[in-house]
PDB file of N, CA and C in Angstrom:
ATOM      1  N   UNK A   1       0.815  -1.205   0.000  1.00  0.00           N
ATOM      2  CA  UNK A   1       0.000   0.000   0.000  1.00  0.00           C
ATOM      3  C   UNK A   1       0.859   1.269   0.000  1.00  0.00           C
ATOM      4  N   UNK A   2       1.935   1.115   0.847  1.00  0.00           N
ATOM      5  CA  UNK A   2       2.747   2.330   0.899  1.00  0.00           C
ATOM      6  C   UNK A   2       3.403   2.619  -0.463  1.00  0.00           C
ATOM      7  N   UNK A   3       3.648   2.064  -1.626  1.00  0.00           N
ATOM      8  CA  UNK A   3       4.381   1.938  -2.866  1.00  0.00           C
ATOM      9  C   UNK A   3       3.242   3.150  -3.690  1.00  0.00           C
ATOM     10  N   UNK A   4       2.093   2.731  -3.436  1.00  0.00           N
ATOM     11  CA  UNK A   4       0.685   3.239  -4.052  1.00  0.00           C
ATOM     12  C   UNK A   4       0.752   4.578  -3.344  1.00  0.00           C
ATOM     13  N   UNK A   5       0.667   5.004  -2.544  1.00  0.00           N
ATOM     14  CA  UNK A   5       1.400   6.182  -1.898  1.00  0.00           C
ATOM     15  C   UNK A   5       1.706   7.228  -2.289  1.00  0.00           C
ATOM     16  N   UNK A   6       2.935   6.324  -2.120  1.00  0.00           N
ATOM     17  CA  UNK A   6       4.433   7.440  -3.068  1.00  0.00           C
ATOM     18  C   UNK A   6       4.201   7.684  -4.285  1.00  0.00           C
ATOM     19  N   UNK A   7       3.546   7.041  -4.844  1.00  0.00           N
ATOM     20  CA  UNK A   7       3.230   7.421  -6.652  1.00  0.00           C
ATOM     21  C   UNK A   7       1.792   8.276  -6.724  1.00  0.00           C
ATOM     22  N   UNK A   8       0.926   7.983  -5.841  1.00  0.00           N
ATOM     23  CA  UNK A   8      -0.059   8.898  -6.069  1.00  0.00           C
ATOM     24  C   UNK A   8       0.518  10.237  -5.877  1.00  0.00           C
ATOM     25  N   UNK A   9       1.170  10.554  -4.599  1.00  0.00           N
ATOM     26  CA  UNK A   9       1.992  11.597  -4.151  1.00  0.00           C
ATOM     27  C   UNK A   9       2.471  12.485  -5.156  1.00  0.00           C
ATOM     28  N   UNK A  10       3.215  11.676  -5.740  1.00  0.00           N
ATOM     29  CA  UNK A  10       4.854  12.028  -6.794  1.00  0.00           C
ATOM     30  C   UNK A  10       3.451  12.346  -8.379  1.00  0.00           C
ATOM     31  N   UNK A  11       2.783  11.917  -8.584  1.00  0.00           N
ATOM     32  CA  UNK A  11       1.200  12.401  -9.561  1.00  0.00           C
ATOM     33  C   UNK A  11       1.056  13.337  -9.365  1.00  0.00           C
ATOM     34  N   UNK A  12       0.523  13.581  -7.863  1.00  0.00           N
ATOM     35  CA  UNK A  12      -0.135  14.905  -7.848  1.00  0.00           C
ATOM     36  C   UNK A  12       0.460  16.134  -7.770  1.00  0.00           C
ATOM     37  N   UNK A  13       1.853  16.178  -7.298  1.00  0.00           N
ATOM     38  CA  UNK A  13       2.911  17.235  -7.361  1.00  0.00           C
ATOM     39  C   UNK A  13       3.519  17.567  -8.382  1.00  0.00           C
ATOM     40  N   UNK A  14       3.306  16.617  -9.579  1.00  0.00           N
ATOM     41  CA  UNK A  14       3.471  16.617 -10.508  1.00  0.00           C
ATOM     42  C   UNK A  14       2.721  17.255 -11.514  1.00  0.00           C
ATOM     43  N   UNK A  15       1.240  17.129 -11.035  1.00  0.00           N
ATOM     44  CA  UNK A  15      -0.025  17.942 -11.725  1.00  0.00           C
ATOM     45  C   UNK A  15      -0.075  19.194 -11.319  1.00  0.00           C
ATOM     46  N   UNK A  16       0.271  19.271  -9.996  1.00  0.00           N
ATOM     47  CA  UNK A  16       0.118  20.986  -9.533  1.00  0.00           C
ATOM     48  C   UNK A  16       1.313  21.786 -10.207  1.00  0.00           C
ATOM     49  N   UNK A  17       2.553  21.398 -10.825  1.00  0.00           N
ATOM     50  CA  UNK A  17       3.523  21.840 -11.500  1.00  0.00           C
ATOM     51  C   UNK A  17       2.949  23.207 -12.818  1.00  0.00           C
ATOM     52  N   UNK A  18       3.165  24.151 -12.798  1.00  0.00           N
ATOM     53  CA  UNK A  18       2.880  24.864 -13.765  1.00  0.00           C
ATOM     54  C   UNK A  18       4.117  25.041 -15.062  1.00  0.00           C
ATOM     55  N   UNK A  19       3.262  24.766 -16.318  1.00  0.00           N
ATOM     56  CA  UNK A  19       4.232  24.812 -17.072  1.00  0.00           C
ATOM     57  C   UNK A  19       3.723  25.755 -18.038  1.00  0.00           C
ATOM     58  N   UNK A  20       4.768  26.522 -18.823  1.00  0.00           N
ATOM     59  CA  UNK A  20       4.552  27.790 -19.307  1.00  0.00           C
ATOM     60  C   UNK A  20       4.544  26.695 -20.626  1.00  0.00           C
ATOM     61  N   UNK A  21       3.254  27.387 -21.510  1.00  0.00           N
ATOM     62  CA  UNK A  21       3.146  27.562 -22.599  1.00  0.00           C
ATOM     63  C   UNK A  21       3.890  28.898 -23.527  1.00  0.00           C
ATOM     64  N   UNK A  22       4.618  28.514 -24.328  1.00  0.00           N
ATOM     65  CA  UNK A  22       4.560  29.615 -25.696  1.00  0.00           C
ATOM     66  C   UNK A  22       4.538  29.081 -26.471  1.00  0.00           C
ATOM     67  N   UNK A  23       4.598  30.114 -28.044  1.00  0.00           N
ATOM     68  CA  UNK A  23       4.055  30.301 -29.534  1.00  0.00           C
ATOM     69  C   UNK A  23       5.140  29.137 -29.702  1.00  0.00           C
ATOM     70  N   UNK A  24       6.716  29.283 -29.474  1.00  0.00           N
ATOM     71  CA  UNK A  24       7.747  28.755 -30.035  1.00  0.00           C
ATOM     72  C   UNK A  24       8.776  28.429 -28.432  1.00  0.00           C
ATOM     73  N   UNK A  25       9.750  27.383 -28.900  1.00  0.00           N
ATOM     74  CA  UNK A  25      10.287  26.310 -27.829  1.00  0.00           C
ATOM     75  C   UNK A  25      11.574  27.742 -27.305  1.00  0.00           C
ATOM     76  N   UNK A  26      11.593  27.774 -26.281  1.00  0.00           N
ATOM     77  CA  UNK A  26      12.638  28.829 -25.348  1.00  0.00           C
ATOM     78  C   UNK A  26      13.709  28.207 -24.931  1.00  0.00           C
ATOM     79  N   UNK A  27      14.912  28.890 -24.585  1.00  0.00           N
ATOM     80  CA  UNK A  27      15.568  28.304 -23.863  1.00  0.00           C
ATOM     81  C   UNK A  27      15.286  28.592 -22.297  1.00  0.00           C
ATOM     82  N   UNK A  28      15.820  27.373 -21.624  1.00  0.00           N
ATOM     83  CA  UNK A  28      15.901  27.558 -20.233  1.00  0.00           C
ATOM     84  C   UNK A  28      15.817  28.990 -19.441  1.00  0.00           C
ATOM     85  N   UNK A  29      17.145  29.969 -20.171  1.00  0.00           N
ATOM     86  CA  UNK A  29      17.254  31.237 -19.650  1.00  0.00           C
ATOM     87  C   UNK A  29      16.283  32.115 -19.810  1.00  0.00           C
ATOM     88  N   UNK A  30      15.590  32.154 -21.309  1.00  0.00           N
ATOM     89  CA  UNK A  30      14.334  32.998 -21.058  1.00  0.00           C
ATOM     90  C   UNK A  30      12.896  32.406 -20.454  1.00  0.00           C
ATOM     91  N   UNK A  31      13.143  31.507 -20.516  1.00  0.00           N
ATOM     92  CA  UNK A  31      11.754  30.939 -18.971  1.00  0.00           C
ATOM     93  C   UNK A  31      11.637  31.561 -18.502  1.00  0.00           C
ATOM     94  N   UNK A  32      13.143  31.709 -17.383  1.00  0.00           N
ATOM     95  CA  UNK A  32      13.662  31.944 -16.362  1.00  0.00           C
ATOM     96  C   UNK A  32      13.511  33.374 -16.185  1.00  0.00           C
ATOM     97  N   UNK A  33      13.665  34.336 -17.216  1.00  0.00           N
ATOM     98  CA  UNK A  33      13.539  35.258 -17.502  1.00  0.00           C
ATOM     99  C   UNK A  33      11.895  35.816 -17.462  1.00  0.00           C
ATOM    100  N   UNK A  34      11.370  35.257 -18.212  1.00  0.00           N
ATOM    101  CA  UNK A  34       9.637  35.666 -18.287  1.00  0.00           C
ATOM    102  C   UNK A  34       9.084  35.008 -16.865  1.00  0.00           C
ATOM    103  N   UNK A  35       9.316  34.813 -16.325  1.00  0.00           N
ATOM    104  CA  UNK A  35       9.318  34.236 -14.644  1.00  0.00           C
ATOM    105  C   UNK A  35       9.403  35.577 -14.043  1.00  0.00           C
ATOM    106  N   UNK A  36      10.581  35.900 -13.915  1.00  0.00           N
ATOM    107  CA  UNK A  36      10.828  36.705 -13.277  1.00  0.00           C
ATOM    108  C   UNK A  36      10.366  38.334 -13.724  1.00  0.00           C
ATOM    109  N   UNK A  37      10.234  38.501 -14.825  1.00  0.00           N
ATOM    110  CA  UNK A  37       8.917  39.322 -15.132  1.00  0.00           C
ATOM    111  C   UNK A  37       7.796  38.934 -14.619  1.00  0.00           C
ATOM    112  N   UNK A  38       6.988  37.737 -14.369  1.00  0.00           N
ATOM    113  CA  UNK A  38       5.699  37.538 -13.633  1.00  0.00           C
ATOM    114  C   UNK A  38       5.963  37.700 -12.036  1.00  0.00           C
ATOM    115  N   UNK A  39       6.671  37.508 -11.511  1.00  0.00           N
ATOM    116  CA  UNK A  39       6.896  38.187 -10.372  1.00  0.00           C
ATOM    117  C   UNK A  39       7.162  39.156  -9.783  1.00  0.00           C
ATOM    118  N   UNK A  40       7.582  40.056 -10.860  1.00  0.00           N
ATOM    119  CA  UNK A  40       7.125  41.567 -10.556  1.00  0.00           C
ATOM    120  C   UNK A  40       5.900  41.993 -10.311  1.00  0.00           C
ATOM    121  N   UNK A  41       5.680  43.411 -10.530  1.00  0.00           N
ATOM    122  CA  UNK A  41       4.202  44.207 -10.218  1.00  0.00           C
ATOM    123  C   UNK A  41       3.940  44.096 -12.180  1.00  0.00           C
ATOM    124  N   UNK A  42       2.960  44.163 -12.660  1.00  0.00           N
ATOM    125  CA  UNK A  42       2.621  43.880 -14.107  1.00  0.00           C
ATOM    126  C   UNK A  42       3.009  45.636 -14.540  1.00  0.00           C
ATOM    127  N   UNK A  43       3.490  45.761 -15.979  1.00  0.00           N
ATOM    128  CA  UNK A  43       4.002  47.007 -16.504  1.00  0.00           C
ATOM    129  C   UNK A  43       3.223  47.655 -17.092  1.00  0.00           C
ATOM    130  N   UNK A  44       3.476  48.777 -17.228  1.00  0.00           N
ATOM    131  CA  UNK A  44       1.933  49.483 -18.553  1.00  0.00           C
ATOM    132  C   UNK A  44       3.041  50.113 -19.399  1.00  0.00           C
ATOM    133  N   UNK A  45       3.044  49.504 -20.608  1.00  0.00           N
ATOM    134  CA  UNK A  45       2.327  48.548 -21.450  1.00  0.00           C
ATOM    135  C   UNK A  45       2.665  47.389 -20.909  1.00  0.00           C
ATOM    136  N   UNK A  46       1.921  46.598 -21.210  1.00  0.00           N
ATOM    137  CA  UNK A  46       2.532  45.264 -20.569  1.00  0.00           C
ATOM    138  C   UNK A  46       3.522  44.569 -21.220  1.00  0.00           C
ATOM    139  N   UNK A  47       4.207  44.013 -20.512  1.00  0.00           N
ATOM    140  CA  UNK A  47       6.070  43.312 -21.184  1.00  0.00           C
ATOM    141  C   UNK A  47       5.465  42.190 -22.307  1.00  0.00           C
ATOM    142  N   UNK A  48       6.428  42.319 -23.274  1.00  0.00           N
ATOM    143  CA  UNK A  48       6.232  41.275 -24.543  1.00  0.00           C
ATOM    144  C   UNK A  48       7.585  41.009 -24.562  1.00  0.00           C
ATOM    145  N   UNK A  49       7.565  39.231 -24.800  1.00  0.00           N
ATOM    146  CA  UNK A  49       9.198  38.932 -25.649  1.00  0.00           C
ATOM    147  C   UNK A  49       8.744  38.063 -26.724  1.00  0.00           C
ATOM    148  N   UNK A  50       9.459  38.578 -27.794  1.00  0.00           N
ATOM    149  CA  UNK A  50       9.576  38.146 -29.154  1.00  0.00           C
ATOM    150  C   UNK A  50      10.322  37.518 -29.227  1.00  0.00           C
ATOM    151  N   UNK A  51      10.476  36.268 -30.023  1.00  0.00           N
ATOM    152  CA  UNK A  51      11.711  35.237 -30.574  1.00  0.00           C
ATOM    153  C   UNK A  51      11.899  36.266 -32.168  1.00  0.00           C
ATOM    154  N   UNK A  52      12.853  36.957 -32.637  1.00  0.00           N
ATOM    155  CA  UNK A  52      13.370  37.417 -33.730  1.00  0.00           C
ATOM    156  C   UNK A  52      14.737  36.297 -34.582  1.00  0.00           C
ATOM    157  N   UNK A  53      14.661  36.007 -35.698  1.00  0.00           N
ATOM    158  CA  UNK A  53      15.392  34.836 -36.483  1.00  0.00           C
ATOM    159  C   UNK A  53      15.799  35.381 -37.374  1.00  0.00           C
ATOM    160  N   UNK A  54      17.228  35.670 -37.591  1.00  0.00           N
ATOM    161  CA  UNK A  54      17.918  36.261 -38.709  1.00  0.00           C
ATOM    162  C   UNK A  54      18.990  35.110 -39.440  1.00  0.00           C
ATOM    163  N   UNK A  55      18.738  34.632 -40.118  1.00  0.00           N
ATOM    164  CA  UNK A  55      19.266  33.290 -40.574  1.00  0.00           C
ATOM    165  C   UNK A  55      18.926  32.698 -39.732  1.00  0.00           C
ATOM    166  N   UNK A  56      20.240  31.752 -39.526  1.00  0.00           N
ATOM    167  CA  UNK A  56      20.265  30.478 -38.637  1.00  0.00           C
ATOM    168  C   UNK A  56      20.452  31.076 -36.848  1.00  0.00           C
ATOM    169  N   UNK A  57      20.683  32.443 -36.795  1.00  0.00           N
ATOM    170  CA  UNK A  57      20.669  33.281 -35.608  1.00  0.00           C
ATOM    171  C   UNK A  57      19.317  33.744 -34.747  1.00  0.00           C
ATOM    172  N   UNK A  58      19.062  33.334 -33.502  1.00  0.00           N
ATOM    173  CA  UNK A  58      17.778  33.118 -32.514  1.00  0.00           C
ATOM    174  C   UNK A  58      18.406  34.031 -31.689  1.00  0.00           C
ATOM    175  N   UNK A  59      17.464  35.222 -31.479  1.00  0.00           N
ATOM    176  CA  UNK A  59      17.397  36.366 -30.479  1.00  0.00           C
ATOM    177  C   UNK A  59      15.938  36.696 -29.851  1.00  0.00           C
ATOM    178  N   UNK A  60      16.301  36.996 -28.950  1.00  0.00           N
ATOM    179  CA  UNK A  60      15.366  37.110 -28.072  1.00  0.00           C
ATOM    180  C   UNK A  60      14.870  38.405 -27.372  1.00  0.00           C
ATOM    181  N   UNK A  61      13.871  39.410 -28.021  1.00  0.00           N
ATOM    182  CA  UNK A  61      14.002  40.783 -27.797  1.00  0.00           C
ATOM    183  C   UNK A  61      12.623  41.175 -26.481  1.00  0.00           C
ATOM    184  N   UNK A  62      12.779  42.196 -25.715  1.00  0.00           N
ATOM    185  CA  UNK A  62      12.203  41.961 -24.672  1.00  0.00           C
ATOM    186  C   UNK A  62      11.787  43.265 -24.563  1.00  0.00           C
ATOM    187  N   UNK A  63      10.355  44.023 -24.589  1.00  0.00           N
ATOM    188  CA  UNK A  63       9.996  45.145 -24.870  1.00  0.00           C
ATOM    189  C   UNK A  63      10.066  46.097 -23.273  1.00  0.00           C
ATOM    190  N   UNK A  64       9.897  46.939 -23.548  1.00  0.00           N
ATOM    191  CA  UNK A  64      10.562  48.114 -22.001  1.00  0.00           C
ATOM    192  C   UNK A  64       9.158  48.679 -21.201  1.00  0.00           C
ATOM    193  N   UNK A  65       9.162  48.594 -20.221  1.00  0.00           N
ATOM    194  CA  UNK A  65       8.091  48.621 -19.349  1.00  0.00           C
ATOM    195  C   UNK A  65       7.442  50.215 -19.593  1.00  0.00           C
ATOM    196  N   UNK A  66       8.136  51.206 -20.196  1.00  0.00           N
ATOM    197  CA  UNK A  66       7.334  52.878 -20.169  1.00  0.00           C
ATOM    198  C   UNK A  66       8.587  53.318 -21.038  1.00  0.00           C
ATOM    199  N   UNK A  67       7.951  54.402 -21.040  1.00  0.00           N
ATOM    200  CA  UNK A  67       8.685  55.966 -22.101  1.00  0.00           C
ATOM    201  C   UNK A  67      10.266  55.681 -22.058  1.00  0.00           C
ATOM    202  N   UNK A  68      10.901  55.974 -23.303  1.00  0.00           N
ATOM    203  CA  UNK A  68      11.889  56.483 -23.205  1.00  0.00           C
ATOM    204  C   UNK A  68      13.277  55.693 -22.637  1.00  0.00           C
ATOM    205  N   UNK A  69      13.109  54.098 -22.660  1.00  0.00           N
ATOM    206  CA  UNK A  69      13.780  52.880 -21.746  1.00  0.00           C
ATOM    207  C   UNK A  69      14.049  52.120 -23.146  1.00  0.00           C
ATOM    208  N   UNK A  70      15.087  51.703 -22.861  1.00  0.00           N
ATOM    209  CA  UNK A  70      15.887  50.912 -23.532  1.00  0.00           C
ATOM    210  C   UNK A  70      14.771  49.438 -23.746  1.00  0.00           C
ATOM    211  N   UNK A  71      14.541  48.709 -25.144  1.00  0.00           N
ATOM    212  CA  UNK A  71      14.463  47.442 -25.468  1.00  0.00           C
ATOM    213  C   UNK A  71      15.406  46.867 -25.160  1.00  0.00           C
ATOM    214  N   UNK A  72      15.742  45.491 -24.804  1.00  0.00           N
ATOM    215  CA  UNK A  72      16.873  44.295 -25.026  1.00  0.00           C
ATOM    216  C   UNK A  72      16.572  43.259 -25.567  1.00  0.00           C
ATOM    217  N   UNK A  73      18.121  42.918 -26.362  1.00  0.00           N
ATOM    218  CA  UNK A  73      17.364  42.061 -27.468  1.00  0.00           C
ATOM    219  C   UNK A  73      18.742  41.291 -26.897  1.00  0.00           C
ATOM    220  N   UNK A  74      18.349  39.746 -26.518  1.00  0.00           N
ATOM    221  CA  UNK A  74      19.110  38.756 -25.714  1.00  0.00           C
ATOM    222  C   UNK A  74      19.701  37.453 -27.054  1.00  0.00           C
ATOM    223  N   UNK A  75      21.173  36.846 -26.717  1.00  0.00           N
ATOM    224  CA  UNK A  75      20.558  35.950 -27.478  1.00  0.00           C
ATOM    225  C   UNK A  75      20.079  34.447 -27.192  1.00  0.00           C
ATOM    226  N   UNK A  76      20.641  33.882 -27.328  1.00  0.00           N
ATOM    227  CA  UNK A  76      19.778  32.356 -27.183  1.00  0.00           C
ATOM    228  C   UNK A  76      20.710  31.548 -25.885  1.00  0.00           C
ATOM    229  N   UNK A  77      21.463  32.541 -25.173  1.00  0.00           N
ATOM    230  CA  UNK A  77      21.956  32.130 -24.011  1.00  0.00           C
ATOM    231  C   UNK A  77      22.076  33.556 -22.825  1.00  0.00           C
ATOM    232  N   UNK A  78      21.135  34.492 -23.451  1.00  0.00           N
ATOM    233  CA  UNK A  78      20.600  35.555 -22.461  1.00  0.00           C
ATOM    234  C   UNK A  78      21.860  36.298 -22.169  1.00  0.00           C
ATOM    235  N   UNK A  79      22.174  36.733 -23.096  1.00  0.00           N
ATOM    236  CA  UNK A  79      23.427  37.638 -23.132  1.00  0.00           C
ATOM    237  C   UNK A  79      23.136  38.601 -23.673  1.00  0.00           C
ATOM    238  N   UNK A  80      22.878  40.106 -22.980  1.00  0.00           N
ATOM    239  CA  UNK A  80      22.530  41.275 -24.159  1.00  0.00           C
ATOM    240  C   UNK A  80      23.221  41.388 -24.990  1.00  0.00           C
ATOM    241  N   UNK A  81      22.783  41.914 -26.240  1.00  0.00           N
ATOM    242  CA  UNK A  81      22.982  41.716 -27.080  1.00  0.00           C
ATOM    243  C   UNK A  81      23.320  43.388 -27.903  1.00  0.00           C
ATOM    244  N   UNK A  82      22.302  43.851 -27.373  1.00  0.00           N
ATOM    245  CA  UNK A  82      21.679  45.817 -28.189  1.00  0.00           C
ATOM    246  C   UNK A  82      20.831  45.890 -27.185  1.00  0.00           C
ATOM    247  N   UNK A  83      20.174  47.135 -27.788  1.00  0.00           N
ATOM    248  CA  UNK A  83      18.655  47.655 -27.583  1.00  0.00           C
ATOM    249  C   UNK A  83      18.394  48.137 -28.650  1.00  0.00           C
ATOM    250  N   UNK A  84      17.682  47.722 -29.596  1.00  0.00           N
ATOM    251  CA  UNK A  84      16.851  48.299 -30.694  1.00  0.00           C
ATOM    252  C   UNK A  84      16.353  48.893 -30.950  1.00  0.00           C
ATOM    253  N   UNK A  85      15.500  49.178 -29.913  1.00  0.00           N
ATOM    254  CA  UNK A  85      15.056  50.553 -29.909  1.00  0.00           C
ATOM    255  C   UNK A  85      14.882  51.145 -28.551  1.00  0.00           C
ATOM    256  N   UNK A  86      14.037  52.166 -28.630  1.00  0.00           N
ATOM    257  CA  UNK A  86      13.755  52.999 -27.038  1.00  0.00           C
ATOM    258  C   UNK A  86      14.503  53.572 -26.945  1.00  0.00           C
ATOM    259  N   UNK A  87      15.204  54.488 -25.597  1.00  0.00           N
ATOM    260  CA  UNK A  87      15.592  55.520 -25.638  1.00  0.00           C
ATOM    261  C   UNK A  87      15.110  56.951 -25.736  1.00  0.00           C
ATOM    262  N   UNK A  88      15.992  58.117 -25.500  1.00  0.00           N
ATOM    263  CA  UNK A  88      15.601  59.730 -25.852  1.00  0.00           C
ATOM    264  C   UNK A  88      15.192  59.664 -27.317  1.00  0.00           C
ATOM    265  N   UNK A  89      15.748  59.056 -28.215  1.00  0.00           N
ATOM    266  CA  UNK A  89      15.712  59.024 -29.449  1.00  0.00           C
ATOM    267  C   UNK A  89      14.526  57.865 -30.064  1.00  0.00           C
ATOM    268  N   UNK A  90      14.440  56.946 -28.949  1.00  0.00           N
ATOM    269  CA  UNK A  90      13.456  55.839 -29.935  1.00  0.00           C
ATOM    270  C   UNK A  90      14.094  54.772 -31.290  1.00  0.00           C
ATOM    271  N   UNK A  91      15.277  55.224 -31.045  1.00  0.00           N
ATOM    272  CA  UNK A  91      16.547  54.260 -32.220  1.00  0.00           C
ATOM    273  C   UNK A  91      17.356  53.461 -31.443  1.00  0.00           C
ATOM    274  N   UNK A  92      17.091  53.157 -30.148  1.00  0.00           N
ATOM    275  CA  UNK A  92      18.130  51.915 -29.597  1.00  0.00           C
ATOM    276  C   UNK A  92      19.809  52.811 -29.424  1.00  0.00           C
ATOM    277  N   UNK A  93      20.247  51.361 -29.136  1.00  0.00           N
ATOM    278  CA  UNK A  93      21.660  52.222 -28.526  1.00  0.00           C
ATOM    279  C   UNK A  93      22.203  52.164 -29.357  1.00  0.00           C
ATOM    280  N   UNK A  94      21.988  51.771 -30.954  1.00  0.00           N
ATOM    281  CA  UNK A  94      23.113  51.782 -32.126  1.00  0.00           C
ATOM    282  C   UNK A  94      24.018  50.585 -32.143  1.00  0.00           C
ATOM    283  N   UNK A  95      23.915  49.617 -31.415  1.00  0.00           N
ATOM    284  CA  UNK A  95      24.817  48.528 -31.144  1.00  0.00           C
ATOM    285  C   UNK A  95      24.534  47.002 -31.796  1.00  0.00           C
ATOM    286  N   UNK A  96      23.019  46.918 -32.376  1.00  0.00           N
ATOM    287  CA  UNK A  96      22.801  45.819 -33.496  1.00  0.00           C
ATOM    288  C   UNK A  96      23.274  45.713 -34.191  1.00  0.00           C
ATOM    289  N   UNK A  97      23.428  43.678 -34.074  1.00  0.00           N
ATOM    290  CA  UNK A  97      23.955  43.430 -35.587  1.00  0.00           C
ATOM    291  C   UNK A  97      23.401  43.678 -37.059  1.00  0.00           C
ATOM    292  N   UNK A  98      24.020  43.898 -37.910  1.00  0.00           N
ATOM    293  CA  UNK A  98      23.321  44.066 -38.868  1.00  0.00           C
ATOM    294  C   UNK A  98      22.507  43.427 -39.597  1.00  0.00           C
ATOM    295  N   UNK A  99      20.908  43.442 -40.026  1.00  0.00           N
ATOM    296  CA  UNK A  99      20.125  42.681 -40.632  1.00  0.00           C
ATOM    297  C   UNK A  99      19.271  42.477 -39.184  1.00  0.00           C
ATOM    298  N   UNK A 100      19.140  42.827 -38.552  1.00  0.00           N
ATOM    299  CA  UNK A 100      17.996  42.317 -36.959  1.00  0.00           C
ATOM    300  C   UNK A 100      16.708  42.681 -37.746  1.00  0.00           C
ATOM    301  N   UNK A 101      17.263  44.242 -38.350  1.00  0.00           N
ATOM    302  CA  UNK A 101      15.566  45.007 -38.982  1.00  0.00           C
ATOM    303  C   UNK A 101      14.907  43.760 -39.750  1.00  0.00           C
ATOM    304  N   UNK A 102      15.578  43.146 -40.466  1.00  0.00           N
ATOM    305  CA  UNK A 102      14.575  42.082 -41.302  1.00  0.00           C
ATOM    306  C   UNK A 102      14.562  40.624 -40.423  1.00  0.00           C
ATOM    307  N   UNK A 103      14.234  40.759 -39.564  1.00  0.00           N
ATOM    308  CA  UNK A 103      14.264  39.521 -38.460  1.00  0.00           C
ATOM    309  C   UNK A 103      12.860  39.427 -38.608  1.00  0.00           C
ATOM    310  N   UNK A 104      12.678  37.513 -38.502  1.00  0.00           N
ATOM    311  CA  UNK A 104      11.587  37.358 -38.658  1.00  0.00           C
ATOM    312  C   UNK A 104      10.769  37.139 -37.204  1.00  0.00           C
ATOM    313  N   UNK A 105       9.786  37.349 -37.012  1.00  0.00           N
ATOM    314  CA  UNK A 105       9.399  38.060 -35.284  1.00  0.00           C
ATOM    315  C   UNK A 105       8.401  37.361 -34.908  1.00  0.00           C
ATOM    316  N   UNK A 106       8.656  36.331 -33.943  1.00  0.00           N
ATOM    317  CA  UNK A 106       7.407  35.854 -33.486  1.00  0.00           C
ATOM    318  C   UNK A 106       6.980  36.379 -32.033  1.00  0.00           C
ATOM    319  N   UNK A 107       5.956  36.076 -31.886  1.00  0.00           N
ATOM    320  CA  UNK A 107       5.890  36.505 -30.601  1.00  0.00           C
ATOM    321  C   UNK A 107       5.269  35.308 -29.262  1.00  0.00           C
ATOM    322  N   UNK A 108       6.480  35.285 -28.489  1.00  0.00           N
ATOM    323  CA  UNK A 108       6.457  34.432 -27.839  1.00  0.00           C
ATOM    324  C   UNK A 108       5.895  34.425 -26.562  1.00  0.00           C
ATOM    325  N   UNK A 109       5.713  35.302 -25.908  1.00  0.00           N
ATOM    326  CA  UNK A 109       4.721  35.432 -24.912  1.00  0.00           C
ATOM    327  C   UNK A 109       4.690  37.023 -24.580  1.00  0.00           C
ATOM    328  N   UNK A 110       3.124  37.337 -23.728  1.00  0.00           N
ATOM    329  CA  UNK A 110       2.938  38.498 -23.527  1.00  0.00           C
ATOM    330  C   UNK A 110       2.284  38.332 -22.484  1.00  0.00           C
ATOM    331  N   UNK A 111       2.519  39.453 -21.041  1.00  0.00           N
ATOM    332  CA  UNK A 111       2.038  39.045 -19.710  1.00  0.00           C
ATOM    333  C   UNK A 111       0.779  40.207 -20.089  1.00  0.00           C
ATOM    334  N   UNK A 112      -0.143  39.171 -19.787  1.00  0.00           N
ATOM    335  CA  UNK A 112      -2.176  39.307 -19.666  1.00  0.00           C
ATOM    336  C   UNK A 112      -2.498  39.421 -18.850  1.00  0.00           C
ATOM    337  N   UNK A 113      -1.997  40.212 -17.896  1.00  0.00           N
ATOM    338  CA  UNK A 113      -2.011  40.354 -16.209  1.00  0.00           C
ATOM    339  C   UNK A 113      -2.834  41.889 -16.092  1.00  0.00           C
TER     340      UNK A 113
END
């Protein structure tokens, strides 16, 4: 009986587990990342991260909570990368690689909070 137990147990902790859905497969670090955006206070506008694909290159761009704040665009091991845009200017910090503009842009999750 005790065997029956441990497995119902190890089921149900298993069911209460929340697992994040998105559009397209993440790495570990931006989970980890959009996590820790949900544990903040929610932003106005509310935070979006996009998966952006420039060739065979996966970046990960992460929109700025108000006016005038830097975007970051991460890459596929959460290493900034730029800011694309935002700023005094609304043109990023000038530090993208070239070709991001024609990146193809999905959008991978957006907090509905």
């Amino acid at each position: 009986m005790k065997p029956n137990f441990i497995f119902l147990l190890l089921l149900a902790s298993l069911a209460s587990c929340k697992t994040q859905q998105y559009a397209v497969k993440v790495p570990d670090c931006i989970d980890d990342e959009i996590r820790r955006i949900q544990a903040e206070a929610p932003a106005k506008p509310p935070l979006e991260v996009w998966q952006w694909k420039v060739g065979e290159e996966v970046f990960y761009y992460i929109t700025a909570p108000c006016c005038d704040q830097f975007t970051t665009l991460m890459n596929s091991n959460c290493e900034r990368v730029c800011a694309p845009d935002g700023g005094f200017t609304g043109q990023g910090d000038g530090n993208c690689p070239p070709g991001i503009d024609q990146a193809e842009k999905t959008l991978v999750w957006k907090d509905e909070r």
